[in-house]
C-alpha atoms as a PDB file:
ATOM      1  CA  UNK A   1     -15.548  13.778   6.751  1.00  0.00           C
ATOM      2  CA  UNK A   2     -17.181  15.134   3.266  1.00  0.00           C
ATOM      3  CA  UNK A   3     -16.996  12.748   0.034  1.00  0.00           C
ATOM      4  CA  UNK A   4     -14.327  15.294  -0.631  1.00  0.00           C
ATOM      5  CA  UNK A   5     -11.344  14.776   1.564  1.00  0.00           C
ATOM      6  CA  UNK A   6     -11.461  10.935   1.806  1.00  0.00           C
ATOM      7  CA  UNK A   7     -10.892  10.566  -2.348  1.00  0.00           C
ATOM      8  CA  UNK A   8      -7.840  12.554  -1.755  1.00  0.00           C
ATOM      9  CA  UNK A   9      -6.367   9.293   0.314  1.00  0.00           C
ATOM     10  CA  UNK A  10      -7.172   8.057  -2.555  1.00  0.00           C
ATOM     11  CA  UNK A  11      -4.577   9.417  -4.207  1.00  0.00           C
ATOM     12  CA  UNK A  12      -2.569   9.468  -1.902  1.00  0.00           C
ATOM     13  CA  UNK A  13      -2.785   5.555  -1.806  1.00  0.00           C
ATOM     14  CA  UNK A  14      -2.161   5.580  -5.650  1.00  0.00           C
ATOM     15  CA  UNK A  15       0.859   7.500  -5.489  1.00  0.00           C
ATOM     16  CA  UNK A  16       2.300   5.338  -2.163  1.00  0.00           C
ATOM     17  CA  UNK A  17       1.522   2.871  -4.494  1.00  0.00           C
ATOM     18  CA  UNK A  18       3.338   3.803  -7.841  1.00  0.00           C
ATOM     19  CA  UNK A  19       6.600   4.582  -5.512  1.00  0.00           C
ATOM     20  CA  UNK A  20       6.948   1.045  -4.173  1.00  0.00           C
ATOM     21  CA  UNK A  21       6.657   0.023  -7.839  1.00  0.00           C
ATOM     22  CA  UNK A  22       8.882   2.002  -9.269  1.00  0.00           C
ATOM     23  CA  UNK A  23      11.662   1.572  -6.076  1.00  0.00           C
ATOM     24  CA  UNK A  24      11.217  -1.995  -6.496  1.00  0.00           C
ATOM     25  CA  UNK A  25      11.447  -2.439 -10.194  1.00  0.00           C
ATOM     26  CA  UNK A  26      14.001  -4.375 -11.861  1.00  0.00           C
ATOM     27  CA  UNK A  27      15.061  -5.640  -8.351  1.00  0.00           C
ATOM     28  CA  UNK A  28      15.078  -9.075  -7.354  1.00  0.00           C
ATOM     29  CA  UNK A  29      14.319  -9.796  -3.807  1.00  0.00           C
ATOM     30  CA  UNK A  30      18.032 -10.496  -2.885  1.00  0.00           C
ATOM     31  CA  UNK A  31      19.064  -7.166  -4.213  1.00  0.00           C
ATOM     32  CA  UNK A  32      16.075  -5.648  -2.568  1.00  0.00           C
ATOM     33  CA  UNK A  33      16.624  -6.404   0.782  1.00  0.00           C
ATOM     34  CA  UNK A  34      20.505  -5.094   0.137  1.00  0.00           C
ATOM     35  CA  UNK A  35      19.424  -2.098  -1.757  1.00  0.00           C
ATOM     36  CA  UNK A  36      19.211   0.335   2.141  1.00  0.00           C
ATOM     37  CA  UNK A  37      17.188   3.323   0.107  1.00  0.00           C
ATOM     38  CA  UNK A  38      14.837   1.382  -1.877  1.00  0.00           C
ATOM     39  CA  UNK A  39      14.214  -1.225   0.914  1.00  0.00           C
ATOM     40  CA  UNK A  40      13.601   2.107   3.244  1.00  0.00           C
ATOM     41  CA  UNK A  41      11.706   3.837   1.071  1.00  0.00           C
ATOM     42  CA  UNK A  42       9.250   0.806  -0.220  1.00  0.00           C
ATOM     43  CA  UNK A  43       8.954   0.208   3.192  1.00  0.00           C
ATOM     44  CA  UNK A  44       7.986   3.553   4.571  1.00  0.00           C
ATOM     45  CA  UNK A  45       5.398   3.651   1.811  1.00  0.00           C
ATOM     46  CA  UNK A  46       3.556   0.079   2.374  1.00  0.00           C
ATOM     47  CA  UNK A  47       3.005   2.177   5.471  1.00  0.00           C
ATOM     48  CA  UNK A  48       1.985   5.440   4.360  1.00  0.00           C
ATOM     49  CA  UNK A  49      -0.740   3.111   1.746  1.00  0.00           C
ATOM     50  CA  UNK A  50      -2.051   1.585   5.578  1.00  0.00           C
ATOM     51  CA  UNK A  51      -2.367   4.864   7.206  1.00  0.00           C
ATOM     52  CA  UNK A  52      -3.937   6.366   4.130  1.00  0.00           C
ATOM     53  CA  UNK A  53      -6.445   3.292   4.188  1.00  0.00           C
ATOM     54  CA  UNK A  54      -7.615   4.071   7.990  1.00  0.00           C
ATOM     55  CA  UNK A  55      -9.834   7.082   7.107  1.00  0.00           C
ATOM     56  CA  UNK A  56     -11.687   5.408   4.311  1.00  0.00           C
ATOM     57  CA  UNK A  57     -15.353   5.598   5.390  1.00  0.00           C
ATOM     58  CA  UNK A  58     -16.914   2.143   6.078  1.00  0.00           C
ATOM     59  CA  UNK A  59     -19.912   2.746   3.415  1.00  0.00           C
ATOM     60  CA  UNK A  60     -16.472   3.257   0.895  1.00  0.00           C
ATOM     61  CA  UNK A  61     -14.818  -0.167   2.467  1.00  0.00           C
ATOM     62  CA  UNK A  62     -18.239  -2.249   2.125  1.00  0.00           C
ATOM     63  CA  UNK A  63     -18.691  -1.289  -1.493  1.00  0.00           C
ATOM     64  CA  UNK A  64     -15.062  -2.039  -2.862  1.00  0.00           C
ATOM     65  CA  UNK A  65     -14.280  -5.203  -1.270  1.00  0.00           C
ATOM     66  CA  UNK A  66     -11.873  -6.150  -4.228  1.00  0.00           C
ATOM     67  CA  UNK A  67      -9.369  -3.834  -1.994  1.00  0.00           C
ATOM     68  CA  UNK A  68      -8.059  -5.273   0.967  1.00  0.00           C
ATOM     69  CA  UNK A  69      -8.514  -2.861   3.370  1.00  0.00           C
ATOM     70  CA  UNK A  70      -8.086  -5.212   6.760  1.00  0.00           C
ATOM     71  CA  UNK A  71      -5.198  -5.900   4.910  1.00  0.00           C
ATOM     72  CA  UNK A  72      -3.776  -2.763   3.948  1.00  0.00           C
ATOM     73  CA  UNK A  73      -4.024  -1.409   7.857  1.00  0.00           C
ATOM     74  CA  UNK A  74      -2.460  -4.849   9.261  1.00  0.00           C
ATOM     75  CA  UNK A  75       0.333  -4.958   7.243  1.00  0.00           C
ATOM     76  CA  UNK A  76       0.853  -1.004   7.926  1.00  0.00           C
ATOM     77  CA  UNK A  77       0.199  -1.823  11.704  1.00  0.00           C
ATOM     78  CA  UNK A  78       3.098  -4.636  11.049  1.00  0.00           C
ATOM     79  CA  UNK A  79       5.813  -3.027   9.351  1.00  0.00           C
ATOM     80  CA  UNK A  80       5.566   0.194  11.983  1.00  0.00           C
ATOM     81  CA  UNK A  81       5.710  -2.018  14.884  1.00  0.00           C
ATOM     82  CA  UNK A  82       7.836  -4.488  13.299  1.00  0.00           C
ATOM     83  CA  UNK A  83      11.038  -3.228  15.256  1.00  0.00           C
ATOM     84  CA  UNK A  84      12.173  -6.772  16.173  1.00  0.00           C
ATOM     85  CA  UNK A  85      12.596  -7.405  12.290  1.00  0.00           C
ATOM     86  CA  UNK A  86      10.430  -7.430   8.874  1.00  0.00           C
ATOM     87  CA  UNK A  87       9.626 -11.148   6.994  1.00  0.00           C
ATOM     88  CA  UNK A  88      11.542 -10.339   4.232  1.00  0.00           C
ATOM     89  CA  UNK A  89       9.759 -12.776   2.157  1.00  0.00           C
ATOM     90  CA  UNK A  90       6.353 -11.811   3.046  1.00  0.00           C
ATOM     91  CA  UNK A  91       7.683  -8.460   2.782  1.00  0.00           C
ATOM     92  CA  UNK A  92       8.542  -9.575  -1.270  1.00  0.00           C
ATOM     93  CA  UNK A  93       5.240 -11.629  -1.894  1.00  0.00           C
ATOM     94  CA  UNK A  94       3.110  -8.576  -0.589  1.00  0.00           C
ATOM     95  CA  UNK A  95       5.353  -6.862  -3.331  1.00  0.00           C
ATOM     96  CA  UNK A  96       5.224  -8.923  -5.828  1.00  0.00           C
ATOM     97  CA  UNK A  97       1.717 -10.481  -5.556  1.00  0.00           C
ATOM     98  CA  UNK A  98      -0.302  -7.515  -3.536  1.00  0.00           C
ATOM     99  CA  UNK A  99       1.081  -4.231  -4.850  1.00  0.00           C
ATOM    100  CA  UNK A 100       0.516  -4.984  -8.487  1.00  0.00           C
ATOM    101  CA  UNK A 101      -3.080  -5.892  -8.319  1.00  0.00           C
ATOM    102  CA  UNK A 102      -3.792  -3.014  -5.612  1.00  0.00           C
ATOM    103  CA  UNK A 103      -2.880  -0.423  -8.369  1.00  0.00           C
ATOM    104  CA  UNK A 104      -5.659  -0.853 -10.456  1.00  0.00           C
ATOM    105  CA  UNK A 105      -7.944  -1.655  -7.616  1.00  0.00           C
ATOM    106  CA  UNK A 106      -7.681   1.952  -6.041  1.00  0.00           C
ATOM    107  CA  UNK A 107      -7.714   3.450  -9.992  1.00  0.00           C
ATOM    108  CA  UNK A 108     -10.988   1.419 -10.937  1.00  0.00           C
ATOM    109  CA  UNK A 109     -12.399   3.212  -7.313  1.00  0.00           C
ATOM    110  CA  UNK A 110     -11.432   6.581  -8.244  1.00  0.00           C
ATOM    111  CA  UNK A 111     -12.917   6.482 -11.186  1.00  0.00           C
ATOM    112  CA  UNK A 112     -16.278   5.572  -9.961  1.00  0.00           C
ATOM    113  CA  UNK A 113     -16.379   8.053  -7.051  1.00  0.00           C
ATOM    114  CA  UNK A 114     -15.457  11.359  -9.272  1.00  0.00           C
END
Protein backbone atom coordinates (compact mmCIF):
# COMPACT_ATOMS: atom_id res chain seq x y z
CA UNK A 1 0.00 0.00 0.00
CA UNK A 2 1.60 3.58 -1.12
CA UNK A 3 1.89 6.48 1.65
CA UNK A 4 -1.06 7.55 -0.40
CA UNK A 5 -4.05 5.40 0.25
CA UNK A 6 -3.43 4.65 3.98
CA UNK A 7 -3.74 8.74 4.94
CA UNK A 8 -7.06 8.50 3.34
CA UNK A 9 -8.18 6.07 6.49
CA UNK A 10 -7.08 8.73 7.95
CA UNK A 11 -9.75 10.62 7.18
CA UNK A 12 -11.86 8.40 7.12
CA UNK A 13 -11.12 7.79 10.92
CA UNK A 14 -11.56 11.62 11.46
CA UNK A 15 -14.82 11.81 9.98
CA UNK A 16 -16.11 8.27 11.88
CA UNK A 17 -14.90 10.24 14.49
CA UNK A 18 -16.66 13.73 14.25
CA UNK A 19 -20.11 11.62 13.64
CA UNK A 20 -20.04 9.84 17.00
CA UNK A 21 -19.44 13.33 18.42
CA UNK A 22 -21.84 15.08 16.97
CA UNK A 23 -24.69 11.94 17.37
CA UNK A 24 -23.75 11.88 20.87
CA UNK A 25 -23.74 15.49 21.80
CA UNK A 26 -25.93 16.97 24.27
CA UNK A 27 -26.98 13.35 25.22
CA UNK A 28 -26.58 11.92 28.47
CA UNK A 29 -25.91 8.29 28.63
CA UNK A 30 -29.53 7.39 29.71
CA UNK A 31 -30.94 9.18 26.75
CA UNK A 32 -28.26 7.65 24.64
CA UNK A 33 -28.86 4.25 25.04
CA UNK A 34 -32.85 5.18 24.37
CA UNK A 35 -32.09 7.41 21.51
CA UNK A 36 -32.39 3.86 18.61
CA UNK A 37 -30.69 6.21 15.65
CA UNK A 38 -28.01 7.85 17.47
CA UNK A 39 -27.17 4.72 19.60
CA UNK A 40 -27.12 2.83 15.95
CA UNK A 41 -25.38 5.15 14.26
CA UNK A 42 -22.48 5.96 17.06
CA UNK A 43 -22.27 2.50 17.18
CA UNK A 44 -21.82 1.54 13.58
CA UNK A 45 -19.14 4.21 13.47
CA UNK A 46 -16.87 3.13 16.66
CA UNK A 47 -16.75 0.31 14.13
CA UNK A 48 -16.13 1.81 10.92
CA UNK A 49 -12.99 4.01 13.16
CA UNK A 50 -11.67 -0.02 14.00
CA UNK A 51 -11.88 -1.22 10.53
CA UNK A 52 -10.38 1.98 9.22
CA UNK A 53 -7.49 1.45 11.89
CA UNK A 54 -6.61 -2.26 10.48
CA UNK A 55 -4.78 -1.05 7.33
CA UNK A 56 -2.59 1.44 9.06
CA UNK A 57 0.97 0.29 8.23
CA UNK A 58 2.94 -0.90 11.32
CA UNK A 59 5.96 1.73 10.65
CA UNK A 60 2.60 4.40 10.94
CA UNK A 61 1.35 2.44 14.34
CA UNK A 62 5.03 2.41 15.95
CA UNK A 63 5.52 6.11 15.40
CA UNK A 64 2.09 7.47 16.81
CA UNK A 65 1.67 5.51 19.83
CA UNK A 66 -0.45 8.39 21.46
CA UNK A 67 -3.34 6.55 19.25
CA UNK A 68 -4.59 3.47 20.48
CA UNK A 69 -4.58 1.39 17.75
CA UNK A 70 -4.85 -2.26 19.69
CA UNK A 71 -7.53 -0.43 21.00
CA UNK A 72 -9.31 0.97 18.23
CA UNK A 73 -9.43 -2.73 16.38
CA UNK A 74 -10.58 -4.53 19.80
CA UNK A 75 -13.24 -2.46 20.55
CA UNK A 76 -14.31 -2.60 16.65
CA UNK A 77 -13.74 -6.47 16.89
CA UNK A 78 -16.20 -6.10 20.14
CA UNK A 79 -19.02 -4.13 19.15
CA UNK A 80 -19.33 -6.32 15.62
CA UNK A 81 -19.32 -9.48 17.45
CA UNK A 82 -21.02 -8.17 20.37
CA UNK A 83 -24.45 -9.85 19.33
CA UNK A 84 -25.14 -11.18 22.85
CA UNK A 85 -25.29 -7.41 24.02
CA UNK A 86 -22.98 -4.09 24.17
CA UNK A 87 -21.60 -2.74 27.95
CA UNK A 88 -23.47 0.16 27.77
CA UNK A 89 -21.28 1.85 30.17
CA UNK A 90 -18.08 0.99 28.64
CA UNK A 91 -19.83 1.73 25.57
CA UNK A 92 -20.34 5.63 27.29
CA UNK A 93 -16.77 5.88 28.93
CA UNK A 94 -15.13 4.92 25.47
CA UNK A 95 -17.45 7.93 24.44
CA UNK A 96 -16.92 10.13 26.76
CA UNK A 97 -13.26 9.55 27.77
CA UNK A 98 -11.75 7.87 24.32
CA UNK A 99 -13.50 9.65 21.45
CA UNK A 100 -12.66 13.14 22.57
CA UNK A 101 -8.99 12.74 22.94
CA UNK A 102 -8.80 10.41 19.68
CA UNK A 103 -9.92 13.51 17.60
CA UNK A 104 -7.01 15.44 17.90
CA UNK A 105 -4.78 12.45 18.02
CA UNK A 106 -5.59 11.37 14.31
CA UNK A 107 -5.57 15.48 13.33
CA UNK A 108 -2.01 16.05 14.99
CA UNK A 109 -1.03 12.65 12.58
CA UNK A 110 -2.39 14.04 9.52
CA UNK A 111 -0.77 16.90 9.78
CA UNK A 112 2.62 15.47 10.05
CA UNK A 113 2.25 12.90 7.24
CA UNK A 114 1.00 15.57 4.40
Amino acid sequence: MSEREWRFYVDDMIGFVEKVIAYTDGLDQNEFVKSGLNYDAAVRNLELIGEAAMPIPDKIRHSYQAISWRQLIATRNCLIHGYLGIDNDTLWSIITDDIPILLPALKNLKSQVQ
